[in-house]
C-alpha atoms as a PDB file:
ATOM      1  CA  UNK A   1     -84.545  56.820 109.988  1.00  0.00           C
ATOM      2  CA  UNK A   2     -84.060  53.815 111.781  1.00  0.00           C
ATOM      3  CA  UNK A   3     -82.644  50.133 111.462  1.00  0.00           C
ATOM      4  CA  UNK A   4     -84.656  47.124 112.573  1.00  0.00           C
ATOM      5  CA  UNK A   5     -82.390  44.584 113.781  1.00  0.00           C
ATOM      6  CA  UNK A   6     -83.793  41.011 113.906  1.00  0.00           C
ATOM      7  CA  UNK A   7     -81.983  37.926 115.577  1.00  0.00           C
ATOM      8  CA  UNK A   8     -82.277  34.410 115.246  1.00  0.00           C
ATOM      9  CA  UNK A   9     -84.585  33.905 118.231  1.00  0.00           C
ATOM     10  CA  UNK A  10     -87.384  36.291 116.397  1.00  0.00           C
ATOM     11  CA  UNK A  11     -86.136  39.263 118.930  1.00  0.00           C
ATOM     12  CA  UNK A  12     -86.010  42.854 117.383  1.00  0.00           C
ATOM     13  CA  UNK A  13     -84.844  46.175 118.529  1.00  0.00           C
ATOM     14  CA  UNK A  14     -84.907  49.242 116.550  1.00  0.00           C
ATOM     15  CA  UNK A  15     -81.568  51.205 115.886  1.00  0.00           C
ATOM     16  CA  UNK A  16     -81.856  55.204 115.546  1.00  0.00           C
ATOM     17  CA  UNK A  17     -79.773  57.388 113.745  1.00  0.00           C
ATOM     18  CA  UNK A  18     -78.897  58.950 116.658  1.00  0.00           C
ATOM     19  CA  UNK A  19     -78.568  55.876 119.052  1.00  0.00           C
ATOM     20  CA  UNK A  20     -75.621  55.366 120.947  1.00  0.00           C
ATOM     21  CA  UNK A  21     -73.841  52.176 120.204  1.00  0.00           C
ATOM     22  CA  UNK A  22     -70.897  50.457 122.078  1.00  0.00           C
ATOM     23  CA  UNK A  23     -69.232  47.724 120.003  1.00  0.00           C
ATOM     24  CA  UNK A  24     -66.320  45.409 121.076  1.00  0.00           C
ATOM     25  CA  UNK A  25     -63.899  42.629 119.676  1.00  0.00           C
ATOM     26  CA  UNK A  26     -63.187  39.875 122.346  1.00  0.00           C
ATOM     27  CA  UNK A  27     -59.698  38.741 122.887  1.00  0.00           C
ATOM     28  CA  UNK A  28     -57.675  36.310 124.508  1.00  0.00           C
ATOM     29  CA  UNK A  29     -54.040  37.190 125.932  1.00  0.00           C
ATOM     30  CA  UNK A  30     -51.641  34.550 125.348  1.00  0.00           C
ATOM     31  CA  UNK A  31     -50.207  33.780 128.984  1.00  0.00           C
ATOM     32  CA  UNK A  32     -49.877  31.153 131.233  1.00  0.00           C
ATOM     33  CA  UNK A  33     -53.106  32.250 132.881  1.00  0.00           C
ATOM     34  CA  UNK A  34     -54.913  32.941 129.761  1.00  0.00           C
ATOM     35  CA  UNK A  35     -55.910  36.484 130.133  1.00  0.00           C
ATOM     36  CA  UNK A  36     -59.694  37.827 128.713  1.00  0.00           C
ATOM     37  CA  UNK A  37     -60.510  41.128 127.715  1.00  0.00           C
ATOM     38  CA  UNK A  38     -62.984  43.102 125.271  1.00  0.00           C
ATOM     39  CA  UNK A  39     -61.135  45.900 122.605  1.00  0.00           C
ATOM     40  CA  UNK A  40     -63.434  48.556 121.668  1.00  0.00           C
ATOM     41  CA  UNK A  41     -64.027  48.912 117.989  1.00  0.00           C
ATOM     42  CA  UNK A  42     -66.604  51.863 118.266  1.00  0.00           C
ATOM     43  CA  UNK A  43     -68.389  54.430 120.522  1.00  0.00           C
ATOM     44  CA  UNK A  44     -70.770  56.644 119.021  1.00  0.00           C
ATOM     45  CA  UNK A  45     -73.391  56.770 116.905  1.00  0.00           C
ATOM     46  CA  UNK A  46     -74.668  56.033 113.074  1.00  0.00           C
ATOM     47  CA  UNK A  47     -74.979  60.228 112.713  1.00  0.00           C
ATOM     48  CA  UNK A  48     -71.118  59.981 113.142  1.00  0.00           C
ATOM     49  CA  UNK A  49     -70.057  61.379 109.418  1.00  0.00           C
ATOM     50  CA  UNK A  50     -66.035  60.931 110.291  1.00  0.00           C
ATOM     51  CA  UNK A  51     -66.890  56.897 110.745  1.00  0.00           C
ATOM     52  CA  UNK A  52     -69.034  56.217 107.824  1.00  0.00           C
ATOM     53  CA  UNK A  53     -68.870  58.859 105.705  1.00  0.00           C
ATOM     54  CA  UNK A  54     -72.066  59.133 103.799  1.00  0.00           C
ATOM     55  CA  UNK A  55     -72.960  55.584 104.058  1.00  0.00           C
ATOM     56  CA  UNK A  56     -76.942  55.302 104.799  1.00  0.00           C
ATOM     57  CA  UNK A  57     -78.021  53.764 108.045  1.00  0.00           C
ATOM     58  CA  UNK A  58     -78.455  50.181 107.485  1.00  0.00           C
ATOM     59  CA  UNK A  59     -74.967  50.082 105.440  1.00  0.00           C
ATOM     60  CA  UNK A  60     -73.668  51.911 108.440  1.00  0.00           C
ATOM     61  CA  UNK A  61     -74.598  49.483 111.127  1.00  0.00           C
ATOM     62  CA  UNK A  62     -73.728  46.465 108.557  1.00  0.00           C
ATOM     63  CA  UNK A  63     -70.543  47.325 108.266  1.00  0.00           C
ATOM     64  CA  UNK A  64     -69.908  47.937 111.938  1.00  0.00           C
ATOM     65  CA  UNK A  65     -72.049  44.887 113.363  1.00  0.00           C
ATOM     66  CA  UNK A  66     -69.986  42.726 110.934  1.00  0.00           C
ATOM     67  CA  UNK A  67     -66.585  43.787 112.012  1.00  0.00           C
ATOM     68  CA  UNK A  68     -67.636  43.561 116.089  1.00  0.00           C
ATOM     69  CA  UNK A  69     -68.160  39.935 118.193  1.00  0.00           C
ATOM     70  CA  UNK A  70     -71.038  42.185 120.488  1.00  0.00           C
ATOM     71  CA  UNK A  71     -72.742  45.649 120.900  1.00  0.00           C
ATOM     72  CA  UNK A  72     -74.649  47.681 123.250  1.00  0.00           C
ATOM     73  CA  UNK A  73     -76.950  50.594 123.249  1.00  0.00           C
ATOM     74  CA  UNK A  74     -76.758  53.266 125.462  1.00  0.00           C
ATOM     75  CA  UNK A  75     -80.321  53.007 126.674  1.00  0.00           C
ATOM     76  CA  UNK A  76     -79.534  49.818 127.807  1.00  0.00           C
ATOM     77  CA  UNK A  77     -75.765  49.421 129.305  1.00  0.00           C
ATOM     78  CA  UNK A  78     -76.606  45.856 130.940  1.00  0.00           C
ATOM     79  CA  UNK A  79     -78.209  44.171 127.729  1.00  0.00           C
ATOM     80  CA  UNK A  80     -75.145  43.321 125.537  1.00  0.00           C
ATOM     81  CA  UNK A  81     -76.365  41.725 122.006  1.00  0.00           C
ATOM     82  CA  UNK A  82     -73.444  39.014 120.259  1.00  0.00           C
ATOM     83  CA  UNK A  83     -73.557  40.183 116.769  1.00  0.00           C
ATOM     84  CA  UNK A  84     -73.106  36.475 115.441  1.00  0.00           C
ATOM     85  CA  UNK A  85     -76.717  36.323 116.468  1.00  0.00           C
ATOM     86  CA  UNK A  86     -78.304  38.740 113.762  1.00  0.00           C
ATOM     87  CA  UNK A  87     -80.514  37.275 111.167  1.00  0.00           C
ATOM     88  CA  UNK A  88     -81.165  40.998 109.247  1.00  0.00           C
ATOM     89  CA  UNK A  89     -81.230  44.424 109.043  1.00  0.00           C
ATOM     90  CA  UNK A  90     -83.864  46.002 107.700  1.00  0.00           C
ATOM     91  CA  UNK A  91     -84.639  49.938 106.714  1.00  0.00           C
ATOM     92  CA  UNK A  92     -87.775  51.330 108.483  1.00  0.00           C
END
């Protein structure tokens, strides 16, 4: 099974089971020089039973996608997605 992912701009990708996803927080350290960095939030993938328990897919990656600012799939390392860009997730 597999999640359909469609953003604002009409863009989709397809999300497998079994798809690696990397999913970060940005932050901002309060300093003089205002520090940036990215927190990790997840590394794995939707087949990962210790994360989401039995949760299907597309509750899976909702609840992740909503608690991350941006994600990337393995696949593609270079292509980072901002999650506040996501119009829906659909089952196909």
């Amino acid at each position: 099974m597999s999640v359909k992912v469609t953003f604002v701009d009409n863009h989709t990708i397809n999300i497998a089971d079994d798809a690696q996803i990397n999913a970060w927080n940005s932050s901002e350290t309060t300093v003089a020089n205002h520090e940036f960095h990215s927190n990790t939030v997840f590394s794995g993938s939707l087949q990962d039973n210790r994360v989401f328990g039995k949760a299907d897919s597309a509750t899976a990656l909702r609840a992740l996608l909503g608690s991350a600012d941006w994600f990337s799939l393995k696949g593609e390392p270079k292509k980072v997605y901002k999650t506040s860009a996501i119009l829906s997730l659909e089952t196909v």
